[in-house]
Protein backbone atom coordinates (compact mmCIF):
# COMPACT_ATOMS: atom_id res chain seq x y z
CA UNK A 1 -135.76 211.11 55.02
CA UNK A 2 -138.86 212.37 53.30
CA UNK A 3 -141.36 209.43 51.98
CA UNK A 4 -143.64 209.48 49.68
CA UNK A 5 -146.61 206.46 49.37
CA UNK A 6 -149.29 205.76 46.62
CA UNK A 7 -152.85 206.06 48.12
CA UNK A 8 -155.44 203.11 47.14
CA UNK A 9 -153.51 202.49 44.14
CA UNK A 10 -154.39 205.91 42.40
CA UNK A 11 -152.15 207.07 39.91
CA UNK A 12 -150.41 209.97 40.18
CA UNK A 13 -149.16 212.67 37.99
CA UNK A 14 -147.85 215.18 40.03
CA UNK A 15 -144.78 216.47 38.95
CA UNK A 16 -142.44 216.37 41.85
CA UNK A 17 -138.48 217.02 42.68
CA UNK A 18 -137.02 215.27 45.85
CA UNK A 19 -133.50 216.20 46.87
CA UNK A 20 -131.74 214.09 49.09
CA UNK A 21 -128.98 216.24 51.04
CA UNK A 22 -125.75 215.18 51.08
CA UNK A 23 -123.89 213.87 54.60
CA UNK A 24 -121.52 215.25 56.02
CA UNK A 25 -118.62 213.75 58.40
CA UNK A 26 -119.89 215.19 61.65
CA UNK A 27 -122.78 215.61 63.60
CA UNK A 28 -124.26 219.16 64.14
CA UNK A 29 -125.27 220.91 67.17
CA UNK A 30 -129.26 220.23 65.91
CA UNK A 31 -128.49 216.69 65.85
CA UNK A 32 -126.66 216.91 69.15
CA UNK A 33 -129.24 217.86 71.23
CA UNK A 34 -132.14 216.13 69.49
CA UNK A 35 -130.93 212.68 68.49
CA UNK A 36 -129.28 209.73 70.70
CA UNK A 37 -127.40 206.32 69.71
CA UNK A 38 -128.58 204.04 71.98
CA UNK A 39 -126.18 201.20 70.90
CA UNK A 40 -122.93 203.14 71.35
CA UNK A 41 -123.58 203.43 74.50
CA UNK A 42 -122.41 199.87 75.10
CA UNK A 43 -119.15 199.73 76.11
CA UNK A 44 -118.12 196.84 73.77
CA UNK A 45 -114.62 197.49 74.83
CA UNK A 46 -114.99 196.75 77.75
CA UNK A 47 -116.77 193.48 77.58
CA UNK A 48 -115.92 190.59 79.53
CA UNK A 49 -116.82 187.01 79.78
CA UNK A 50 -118.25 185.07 82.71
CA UNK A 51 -120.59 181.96 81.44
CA UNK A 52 -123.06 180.90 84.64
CA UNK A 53 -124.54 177.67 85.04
CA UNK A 54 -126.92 179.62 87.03
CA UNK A 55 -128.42 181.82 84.38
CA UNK A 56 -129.23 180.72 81.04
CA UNK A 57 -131.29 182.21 77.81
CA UNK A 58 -133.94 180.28 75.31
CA UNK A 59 -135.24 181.91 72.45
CA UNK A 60 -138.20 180.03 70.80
CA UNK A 61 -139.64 179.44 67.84
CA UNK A 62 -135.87 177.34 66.35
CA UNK A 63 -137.05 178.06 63.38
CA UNK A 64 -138.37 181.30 61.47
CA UNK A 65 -139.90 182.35 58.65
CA UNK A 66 -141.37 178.42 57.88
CA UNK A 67 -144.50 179.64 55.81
CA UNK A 68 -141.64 181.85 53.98
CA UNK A 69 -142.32 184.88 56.20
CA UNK A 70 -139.42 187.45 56.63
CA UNK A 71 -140.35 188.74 59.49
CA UNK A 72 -140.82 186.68 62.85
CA UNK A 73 -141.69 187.33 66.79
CA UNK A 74 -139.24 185.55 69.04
CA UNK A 75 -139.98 185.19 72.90
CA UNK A 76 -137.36 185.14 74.84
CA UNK A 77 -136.79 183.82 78.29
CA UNK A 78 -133.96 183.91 80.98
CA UNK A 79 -132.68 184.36 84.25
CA UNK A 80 -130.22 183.50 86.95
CA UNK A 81 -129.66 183.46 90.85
CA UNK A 82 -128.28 186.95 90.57
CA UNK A 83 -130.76 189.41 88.57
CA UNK A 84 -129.85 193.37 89.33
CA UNK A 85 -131.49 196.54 87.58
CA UNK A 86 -128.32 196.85 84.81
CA UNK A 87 -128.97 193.19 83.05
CA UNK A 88 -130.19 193.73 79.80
CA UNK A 89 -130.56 190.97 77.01
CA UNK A 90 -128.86 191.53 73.68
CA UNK A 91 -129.89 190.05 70.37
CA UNK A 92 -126.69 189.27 67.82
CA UNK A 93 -126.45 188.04 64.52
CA UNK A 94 -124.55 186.24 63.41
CA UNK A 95 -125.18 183.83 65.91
CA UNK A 96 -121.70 183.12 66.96
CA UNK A 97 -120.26 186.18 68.54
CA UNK A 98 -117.77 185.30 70.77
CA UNK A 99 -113.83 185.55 69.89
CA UNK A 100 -113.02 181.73 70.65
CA UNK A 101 -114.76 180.97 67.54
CA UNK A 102 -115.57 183.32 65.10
CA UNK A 103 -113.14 185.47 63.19
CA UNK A 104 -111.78 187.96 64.57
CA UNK A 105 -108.57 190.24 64.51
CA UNK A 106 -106.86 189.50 67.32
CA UNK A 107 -103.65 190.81 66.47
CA UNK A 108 -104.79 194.60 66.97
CA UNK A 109 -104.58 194.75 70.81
CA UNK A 110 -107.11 196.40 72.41
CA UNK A 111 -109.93 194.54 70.25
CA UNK A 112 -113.15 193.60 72.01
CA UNK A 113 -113.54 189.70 73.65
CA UNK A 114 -116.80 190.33 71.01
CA UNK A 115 -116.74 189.60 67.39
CA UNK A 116 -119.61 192.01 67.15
CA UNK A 117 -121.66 194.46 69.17
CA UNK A 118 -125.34 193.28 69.14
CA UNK A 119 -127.73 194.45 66.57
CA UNK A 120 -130.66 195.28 69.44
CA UNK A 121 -131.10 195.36 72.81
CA UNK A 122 -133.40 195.08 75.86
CA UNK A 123 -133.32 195.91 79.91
CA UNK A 124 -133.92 192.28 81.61
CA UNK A 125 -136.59 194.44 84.16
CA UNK A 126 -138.52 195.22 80.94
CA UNK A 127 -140.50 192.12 82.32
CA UNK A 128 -142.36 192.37 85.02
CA UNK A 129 -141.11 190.93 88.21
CA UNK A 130 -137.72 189.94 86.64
CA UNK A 131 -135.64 191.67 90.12
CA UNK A 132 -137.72 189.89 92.33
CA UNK A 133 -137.97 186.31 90.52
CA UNK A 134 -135.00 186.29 88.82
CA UNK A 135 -136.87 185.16 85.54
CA UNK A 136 -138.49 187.03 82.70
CA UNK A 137 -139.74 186.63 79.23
CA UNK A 138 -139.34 189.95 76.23
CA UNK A 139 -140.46 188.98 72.51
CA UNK A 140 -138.45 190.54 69.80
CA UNK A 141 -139.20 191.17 66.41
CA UNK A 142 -136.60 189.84 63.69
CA UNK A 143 -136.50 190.12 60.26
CA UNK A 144 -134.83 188.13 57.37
CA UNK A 145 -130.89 189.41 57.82
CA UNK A 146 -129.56 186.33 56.05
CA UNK A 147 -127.75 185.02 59.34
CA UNK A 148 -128.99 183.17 61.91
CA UNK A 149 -129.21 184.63 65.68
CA UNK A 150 -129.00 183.90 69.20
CA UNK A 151 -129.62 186.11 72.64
CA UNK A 152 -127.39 186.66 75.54
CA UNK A 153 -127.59 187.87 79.16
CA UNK A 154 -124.96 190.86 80.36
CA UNK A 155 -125.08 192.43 83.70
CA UNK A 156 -123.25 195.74 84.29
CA UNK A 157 -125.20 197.66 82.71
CA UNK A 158 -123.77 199.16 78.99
CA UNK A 159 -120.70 200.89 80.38
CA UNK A 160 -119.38 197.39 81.91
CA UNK A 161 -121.27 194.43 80.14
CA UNK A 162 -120.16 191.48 81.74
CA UNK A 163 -121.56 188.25 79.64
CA UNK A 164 -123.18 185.32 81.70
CA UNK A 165 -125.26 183.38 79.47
CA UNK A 166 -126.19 182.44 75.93
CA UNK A 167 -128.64 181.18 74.03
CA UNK A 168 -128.62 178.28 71.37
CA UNK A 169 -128.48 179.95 67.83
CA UNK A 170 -132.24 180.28 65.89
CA UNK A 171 -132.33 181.08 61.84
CA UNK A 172 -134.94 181.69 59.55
CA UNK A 173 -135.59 178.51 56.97
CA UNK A 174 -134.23 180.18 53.88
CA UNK A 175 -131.71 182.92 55.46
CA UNK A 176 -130.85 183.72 51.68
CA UNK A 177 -134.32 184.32 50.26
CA UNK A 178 -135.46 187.20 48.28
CA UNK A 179 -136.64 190.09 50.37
CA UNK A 180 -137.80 194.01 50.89
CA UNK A 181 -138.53 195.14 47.18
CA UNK A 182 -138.26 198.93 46.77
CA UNK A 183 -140.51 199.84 44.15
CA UNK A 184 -139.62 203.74 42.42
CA UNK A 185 -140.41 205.02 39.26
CA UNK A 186 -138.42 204.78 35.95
CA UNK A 187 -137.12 207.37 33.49
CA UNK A 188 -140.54 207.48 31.99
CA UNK A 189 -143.93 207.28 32.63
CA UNK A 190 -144.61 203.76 31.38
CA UNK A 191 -141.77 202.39 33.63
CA UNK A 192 -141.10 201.04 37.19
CA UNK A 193 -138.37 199.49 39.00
CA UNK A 194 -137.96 196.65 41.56
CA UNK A 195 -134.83 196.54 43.34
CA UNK A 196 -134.72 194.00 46.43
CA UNK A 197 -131.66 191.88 48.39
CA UNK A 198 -130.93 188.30 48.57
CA UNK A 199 -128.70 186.30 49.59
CA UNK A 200 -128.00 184.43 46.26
CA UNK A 201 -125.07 185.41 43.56
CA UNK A 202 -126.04 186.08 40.25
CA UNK A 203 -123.60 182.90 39.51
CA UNK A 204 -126.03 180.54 41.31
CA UNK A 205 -129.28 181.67 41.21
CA UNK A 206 -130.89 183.30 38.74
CA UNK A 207 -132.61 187.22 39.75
CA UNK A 208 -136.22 187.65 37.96
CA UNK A 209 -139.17 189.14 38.17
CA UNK A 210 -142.74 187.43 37.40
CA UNK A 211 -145.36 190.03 36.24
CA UNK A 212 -144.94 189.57 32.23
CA UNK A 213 -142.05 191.07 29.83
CA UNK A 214 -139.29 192.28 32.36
CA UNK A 215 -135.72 193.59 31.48
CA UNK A 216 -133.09 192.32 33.69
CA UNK A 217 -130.27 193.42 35.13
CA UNK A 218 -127.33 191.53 37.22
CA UNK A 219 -127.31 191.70 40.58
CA UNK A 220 -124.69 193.57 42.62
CA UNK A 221 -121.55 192.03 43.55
CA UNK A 222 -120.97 191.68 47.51
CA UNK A 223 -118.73 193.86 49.29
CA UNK A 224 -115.61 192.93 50.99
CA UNK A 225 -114.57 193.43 54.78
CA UNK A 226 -112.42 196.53 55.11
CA UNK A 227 -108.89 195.89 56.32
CA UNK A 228 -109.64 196.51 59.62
CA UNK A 229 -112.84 195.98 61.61
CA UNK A 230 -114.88 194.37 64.41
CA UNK A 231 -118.34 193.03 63.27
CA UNK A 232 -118.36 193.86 59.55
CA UNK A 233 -121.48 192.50 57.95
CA UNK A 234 -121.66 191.69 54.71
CA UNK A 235 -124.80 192.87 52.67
CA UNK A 236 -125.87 190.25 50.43
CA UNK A 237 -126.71 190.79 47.11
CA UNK A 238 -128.85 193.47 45.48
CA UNK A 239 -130.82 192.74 42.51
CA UNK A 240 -132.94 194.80 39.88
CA UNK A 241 -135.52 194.72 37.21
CA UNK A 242 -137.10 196.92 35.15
CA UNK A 243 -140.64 196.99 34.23
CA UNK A 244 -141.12 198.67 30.67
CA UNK A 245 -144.21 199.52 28.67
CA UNK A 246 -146.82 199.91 31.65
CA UNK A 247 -150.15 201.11 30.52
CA UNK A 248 -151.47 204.16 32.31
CA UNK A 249 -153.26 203.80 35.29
CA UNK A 250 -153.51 199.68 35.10
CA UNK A 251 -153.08 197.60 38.08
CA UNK A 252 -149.91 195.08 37.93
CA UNK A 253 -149.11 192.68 40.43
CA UNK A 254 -145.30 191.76 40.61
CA UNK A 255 -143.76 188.90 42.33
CA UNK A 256 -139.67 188.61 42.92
CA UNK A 257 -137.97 184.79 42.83
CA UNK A 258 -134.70 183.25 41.89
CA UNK A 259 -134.47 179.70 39.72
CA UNK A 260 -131.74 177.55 41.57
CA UNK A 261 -129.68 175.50 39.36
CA UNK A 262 -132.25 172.64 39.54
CA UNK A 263 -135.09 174.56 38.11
CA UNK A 264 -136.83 174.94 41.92
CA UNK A 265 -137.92 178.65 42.16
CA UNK A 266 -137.45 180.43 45.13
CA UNK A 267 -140.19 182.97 45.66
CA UNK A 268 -140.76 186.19 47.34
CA UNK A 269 -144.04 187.90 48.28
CA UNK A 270 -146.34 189.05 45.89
CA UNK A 271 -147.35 193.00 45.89
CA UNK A 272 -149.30 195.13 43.34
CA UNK A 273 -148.93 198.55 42.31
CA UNK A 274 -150.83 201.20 39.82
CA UNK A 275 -148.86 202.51 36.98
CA UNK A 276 -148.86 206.28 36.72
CA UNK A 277 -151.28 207.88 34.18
CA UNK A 278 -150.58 209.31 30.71
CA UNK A 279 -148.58 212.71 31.56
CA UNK A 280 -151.00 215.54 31.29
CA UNK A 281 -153.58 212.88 31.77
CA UNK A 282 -156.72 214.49 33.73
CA UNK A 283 -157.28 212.04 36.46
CA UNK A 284 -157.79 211.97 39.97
CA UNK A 285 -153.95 211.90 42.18
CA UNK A 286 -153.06 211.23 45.63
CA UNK A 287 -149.86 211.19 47.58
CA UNK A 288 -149.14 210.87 50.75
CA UNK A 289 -146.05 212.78 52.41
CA UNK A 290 -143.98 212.60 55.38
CA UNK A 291 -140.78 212.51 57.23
CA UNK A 292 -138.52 210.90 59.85
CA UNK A 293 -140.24 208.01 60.84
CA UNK A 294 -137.48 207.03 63.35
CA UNK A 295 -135.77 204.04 64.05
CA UNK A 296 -137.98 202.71 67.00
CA UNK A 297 -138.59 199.04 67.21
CA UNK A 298 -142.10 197.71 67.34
CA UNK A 299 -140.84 195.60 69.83
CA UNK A 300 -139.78 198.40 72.19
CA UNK A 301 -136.02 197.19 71.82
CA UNK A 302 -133.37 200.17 71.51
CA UNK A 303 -131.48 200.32 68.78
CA UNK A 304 -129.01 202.24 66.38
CA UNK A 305 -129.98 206.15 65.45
CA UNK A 306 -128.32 208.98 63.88
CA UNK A 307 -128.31 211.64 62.38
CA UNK A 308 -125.82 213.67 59.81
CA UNK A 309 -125.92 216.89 58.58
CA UNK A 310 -126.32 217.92 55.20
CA UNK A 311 -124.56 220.27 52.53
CA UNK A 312 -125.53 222.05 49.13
CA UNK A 313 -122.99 222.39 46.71
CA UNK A 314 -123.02 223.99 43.70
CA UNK A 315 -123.43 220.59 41.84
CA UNK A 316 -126.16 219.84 43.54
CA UNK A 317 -127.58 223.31 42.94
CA UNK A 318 -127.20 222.64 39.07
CA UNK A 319 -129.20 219.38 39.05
CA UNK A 320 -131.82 220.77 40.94
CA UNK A 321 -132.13 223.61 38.11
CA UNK A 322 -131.95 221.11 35.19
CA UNK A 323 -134.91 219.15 37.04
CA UNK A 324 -136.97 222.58 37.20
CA UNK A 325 -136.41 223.66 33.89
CA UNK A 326 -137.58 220.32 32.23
CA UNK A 327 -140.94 220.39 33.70
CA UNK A 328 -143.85 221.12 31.39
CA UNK A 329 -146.32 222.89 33.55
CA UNK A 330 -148.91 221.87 30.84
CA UNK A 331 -148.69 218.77 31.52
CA UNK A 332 -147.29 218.81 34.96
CA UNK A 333 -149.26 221.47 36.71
CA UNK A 334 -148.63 221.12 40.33
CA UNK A 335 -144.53 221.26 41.02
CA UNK A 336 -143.63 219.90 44.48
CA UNK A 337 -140.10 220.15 46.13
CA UNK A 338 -138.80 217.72 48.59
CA UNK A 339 -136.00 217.31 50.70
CA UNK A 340 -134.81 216.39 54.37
CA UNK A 341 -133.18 218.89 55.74
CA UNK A 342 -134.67 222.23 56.04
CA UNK A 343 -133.71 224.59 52.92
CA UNK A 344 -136.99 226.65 53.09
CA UNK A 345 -137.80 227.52 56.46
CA UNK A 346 -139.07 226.66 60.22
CA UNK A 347 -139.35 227.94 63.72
CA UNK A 348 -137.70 225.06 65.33
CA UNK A 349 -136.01 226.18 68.30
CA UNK A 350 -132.43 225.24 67.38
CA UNK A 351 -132.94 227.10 64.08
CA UNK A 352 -134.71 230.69 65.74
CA UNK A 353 -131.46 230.21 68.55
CA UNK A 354 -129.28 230.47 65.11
CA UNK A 355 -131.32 233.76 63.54
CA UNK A 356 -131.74 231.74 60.57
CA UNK A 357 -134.93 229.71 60.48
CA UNK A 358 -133.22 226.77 58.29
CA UNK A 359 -130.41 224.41 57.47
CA UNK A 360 -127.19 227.09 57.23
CA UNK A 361 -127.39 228.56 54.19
CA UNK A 362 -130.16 225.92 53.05
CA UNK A 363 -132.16 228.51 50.93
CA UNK A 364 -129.99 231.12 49.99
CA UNK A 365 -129.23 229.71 46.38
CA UNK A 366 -132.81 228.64 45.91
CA UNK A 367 -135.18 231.09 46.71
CA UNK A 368 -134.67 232.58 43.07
CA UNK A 369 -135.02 229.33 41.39
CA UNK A 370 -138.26 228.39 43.15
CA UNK A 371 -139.39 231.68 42.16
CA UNK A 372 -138.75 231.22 38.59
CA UNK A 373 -139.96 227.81 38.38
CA UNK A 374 -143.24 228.46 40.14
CA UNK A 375 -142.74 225.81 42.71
CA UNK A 376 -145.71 225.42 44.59
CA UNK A 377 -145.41 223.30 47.82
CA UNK A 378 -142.11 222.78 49.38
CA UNK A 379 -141.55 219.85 51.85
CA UNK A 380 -138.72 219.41 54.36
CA UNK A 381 -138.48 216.84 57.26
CA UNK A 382 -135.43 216.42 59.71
CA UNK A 383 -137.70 218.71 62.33
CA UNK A 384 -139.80 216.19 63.81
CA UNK A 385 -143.15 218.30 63.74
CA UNK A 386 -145.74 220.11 61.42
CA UNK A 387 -145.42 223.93 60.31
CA UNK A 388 -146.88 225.30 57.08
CA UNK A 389 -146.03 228.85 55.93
CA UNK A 390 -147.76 231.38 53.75
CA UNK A 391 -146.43 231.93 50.32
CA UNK A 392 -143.03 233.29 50.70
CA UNK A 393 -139.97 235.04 48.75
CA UNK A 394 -137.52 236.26 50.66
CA UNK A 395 -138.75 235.79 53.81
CA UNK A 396 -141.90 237.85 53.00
CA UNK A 397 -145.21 236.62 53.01
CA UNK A 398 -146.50 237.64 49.42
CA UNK A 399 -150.13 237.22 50.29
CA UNK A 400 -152.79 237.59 52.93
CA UNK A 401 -154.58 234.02 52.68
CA UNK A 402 -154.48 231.13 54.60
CA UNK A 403 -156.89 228.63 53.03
CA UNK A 404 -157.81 229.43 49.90
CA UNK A 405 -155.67 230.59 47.11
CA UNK A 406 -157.23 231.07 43.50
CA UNK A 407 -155.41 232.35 40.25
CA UNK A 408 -151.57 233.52 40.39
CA UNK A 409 -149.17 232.19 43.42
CA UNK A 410 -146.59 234.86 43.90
CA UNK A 411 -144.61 232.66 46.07
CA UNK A 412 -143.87 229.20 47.65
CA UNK A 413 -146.01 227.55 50.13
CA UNK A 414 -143.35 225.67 53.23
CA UNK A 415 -144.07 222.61 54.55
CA UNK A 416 -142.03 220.92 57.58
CA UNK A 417 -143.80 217.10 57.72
CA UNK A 418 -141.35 215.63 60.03
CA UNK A 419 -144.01 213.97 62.46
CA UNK A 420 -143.34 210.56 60.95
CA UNK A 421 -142.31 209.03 64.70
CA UNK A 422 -139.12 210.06 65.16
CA UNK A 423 -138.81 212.07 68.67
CA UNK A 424 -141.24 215.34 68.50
CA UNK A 425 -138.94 218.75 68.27
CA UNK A 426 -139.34 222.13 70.15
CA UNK A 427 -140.50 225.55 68.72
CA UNK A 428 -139.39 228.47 69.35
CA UNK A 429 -141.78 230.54 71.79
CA UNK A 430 -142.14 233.36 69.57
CA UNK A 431 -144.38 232.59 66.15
CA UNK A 432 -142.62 234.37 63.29
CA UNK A 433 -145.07 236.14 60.89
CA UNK A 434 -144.86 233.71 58.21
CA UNK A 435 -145.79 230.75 60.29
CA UNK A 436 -149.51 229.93 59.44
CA UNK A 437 -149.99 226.80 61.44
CA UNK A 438 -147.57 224.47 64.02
CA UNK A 439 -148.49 221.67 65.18
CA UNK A 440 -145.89 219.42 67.41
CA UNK A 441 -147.32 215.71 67.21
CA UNK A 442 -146.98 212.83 65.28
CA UNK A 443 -148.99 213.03 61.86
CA UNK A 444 -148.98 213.09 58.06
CA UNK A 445 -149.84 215.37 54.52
CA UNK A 446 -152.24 214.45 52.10
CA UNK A 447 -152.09 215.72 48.70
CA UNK A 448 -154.93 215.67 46.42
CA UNK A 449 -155.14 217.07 42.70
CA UNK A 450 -158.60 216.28 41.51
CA UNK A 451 -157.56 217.91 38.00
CA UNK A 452 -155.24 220.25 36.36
CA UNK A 453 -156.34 223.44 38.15
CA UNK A 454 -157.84 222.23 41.57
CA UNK A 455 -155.25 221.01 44.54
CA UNK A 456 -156.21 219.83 48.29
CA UNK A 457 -153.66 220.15 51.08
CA UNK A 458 -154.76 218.28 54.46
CA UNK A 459 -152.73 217.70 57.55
CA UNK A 460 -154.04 214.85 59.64
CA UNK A 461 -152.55 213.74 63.11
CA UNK A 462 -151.86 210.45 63.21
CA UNK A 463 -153.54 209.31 66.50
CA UNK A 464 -157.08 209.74 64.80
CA UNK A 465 -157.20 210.85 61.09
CA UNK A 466 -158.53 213.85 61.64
CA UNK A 467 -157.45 217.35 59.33
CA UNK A 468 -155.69 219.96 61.39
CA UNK A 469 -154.90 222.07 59.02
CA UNK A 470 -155.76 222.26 55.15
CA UNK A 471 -156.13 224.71 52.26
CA UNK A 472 -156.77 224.81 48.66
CA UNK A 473 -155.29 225.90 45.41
CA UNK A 474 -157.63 227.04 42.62
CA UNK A 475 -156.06 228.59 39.51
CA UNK A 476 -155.49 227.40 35.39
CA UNK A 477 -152.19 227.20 33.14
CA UNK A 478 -151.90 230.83 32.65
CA UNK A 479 -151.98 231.50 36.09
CA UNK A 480 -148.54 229.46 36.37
CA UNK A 481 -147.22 231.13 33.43
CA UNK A 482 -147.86 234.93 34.25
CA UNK A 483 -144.76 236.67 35.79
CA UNK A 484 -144.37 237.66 39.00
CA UNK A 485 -141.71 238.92 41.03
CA UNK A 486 -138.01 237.42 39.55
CA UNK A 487 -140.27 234.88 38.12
CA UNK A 488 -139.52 236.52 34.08
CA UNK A 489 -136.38 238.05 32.87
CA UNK A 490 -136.71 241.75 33.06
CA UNK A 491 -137.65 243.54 30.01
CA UNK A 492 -137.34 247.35 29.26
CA UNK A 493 -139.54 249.07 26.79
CA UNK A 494 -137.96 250.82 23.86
CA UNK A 495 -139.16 253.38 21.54
């Protein structure tokens, strides 16, 4: 998914539309060849059950999170008389996973000895000398999940785990406290919202927000298991607030807790954020962008990935119209499109194999409206790499720059900024005419619009800062309003 990240706390005023494609049911063939599940690989089916007093697991610290952290590294160490190159250790929560004890619907045959498959995973050779000694040590990184967990030994491998030891269960000190706000702008300028998750109901703790006046709404109720399942995992609560009549551009710190029933406050971390200038406001504005940051674990663990394709209907097509329309270029001079999967274009090599250059039928039904709406920049992620276009309309480059545009854009600048750490993706050999720079490695964009008429575009590579590729947009409000081709409705001259 595309992100997008306040820089230093500047405000920003760009006026920007991010589309989040809709999934689909299956995977396709792009996702087939470039993305991998490395948890269904475990044959959880399969699983059986053979506890060893030779080999044994111990997960320290017993106790997480004791300064109120919500996220905690946990060494692990285990072996037994029998280590081989398929033992892997596997981190669960909750804690208690096997079926002698924990729920589980036994009465569908076939169901796993498991409650649950685990939630991470780790080859036992990952330390060093672990075939030779027998013994060996990993540290995982857990955060706040609201359950406790505990660590067990398989040998196998994935396709025939085979369970020999567990660990004793470890939690966190407050499994329910408040955690991950998500901070995202309101309906207006002057507003901001805090959404986070707990593990407390509304009914007996109360959701708030410390940072002044606040608005409050309930928190959401939990979800129920489904009628049939192995593992389900229920969600906790989600809360959120809204933070109403921000001045422009002022600092605000903002703090999440919930009051217990005794009056004891249970607090989350504190965090600050700038509110967004005055629209039409001529300050300074930075933002950074970029896509598909992966799902790799710090702690070099595997873990669950996927991918789904996406769809455009015509719903979807009709929101993105009312957004355009209701921008006021006056105010809003720079007009940025975002969205994950490729609707503009790319040279990936799955997408050049098709003819196409994009998501099936991704731009057809939007090439006109960025036209009309003078879109500037579009961004797509999903290709895990860096390509910027020239300004296009239908498929034609509309203009012989590369780095320095002034006065009237005749088309839309593409922008694939999928090098957020997800696995890199392949070009196609041949360079289409349109593509201005690639660049397969890991980096970022940085957006910069010093005023109402002067933009910076800078791609930087995240192993050392440095700009790759940039260019500049120079140009005033008349510029965006003169017509240019399928831009105006046609007119005829009469006599």
């Amino acid at each position: 998914m595309m992100g997008r990240r306040r820089s230093g706390g500047v405000a920003m005023a760009v006026a920007a539309l991010l589309l989040l494609a809709a999934a689909a049911a299956s995977a396709s063939p792009a996702s087939t060849l470039e993305g991998f599940q490395p948890l269904s690989k475990i044959a959880i089916h399969k699983t059986t059950v053979d506890l060893h007093d030779s080999a044994y697991v111990r997960a320290t610290p017993a106790l997480l999170g004791d300064q109120g952290e919500d996220t905690e590294w946990v060494t692990v160490k285990y072996g037994w008389a029998n280590p081989s190159a398929d033992d892997w250790i596997a981190v669960f929560s909750p804690a208690d996973f096997l079926s002698g004890s924990c729920p589980n619907p036994s009465r569908y045959p076939g169901e796993p000895l498991l409650c649950t498959a685990p939630i991470k995973y780790q080859w036992a050779n990952y330390s060093a000398n672990y075939l030779y000694w027998g013994k060996g040590s990993i540290r995982f990184q857990l955060i706040n999940q609201r359950y406790d967990f505990s660590f067990a030994l398989f040998t196998g491998g994935l396709e025939n785990p085979k369970l020999v030891a567990v660990s004793k269960p470890i939690s966190f000190k407050n499994p329910k406290a408040p955690v991950y706000p998500r901070l995202a702008q309101g309906k207006s300028y002057d507003e901001m919202t805090v959404t986070w998750t707990s593990g407390y109901d509304i009914s007996e703790a109360y959701p708030f927000v410390e940072w002044g006046m606040v608005v409050l709404s309930g928190s959401g109720a939990a979800a129920t298991a489904p009628a049939r399942t192995v593992g389900w995992r229920e969600p906790g609560f989600i809360h959120t607030a809204f933070l109403r009549d921000l001045w422009p551009n002022k600092e605000y710190y903002y703090k999440i807790g919930h009051e217990l029933s005794d009056g004891s406050i249970v607090w989350g971390k504190q965090y600050t954020f700038r509110a967004p200038p005055f629209p039409g406001q001529n300050s300074l504005q930075r933002i950074i962008v970029f896509g598909d940051m992966g799902k790799a674990e710090r702690d070099g663990s595997n873990e669950f990935a996927n991918y789904q394709p996406g769809s455009l209907n015509t719903t979807d097509r009709l929101f993105i119209e009312h957004c355009l329309s209701t921008v006021d270029r006056k105010h809003q001079p720079w007009l940025i499109f975002a969205a994950h999967r490729v609707l503009g274009y790319s040279s990936n090599s799955w997408y050049a194999d098709q003819g196409s250059f994009e998501e099936p039928e991704g731009r057809e039904s939007l090439q006109k409206l960025w036209q009309k709406h003078r879109v500037d920049v579009a961004f797509f992620g999903h290709v895990h790499n860096y390509e910027r276009t020239c300004p296009l309309y239908q498929s034609q480059c509309v203009s012989g720059e590369k780095s320095r545009f002034s006065g009237t854009m005749n088309g839309t600048i593409f922008v694939i900024a999928g090098g957020g750490g997800s696995h890199l993706s392949d070009y196609t050999s041949a360079i289409p005419k349109w593509s201005v720079f690639r660049d397969r490695d890991y980096g970022f964009v940085k957006l910069t619009a010093f005023n109402h008429s002067s933009l910076l575009f800078e791609y930087k590579k995240s192993s050392d800062g440095k700009v790759y590729d940039s260019f500049t947009v120079d140009r005033d409000y008349r510029d965006v309003l003169s017509c240019v081709h399928d831009s105006c409705y046609p007119t005829t001259l009469a006599s």
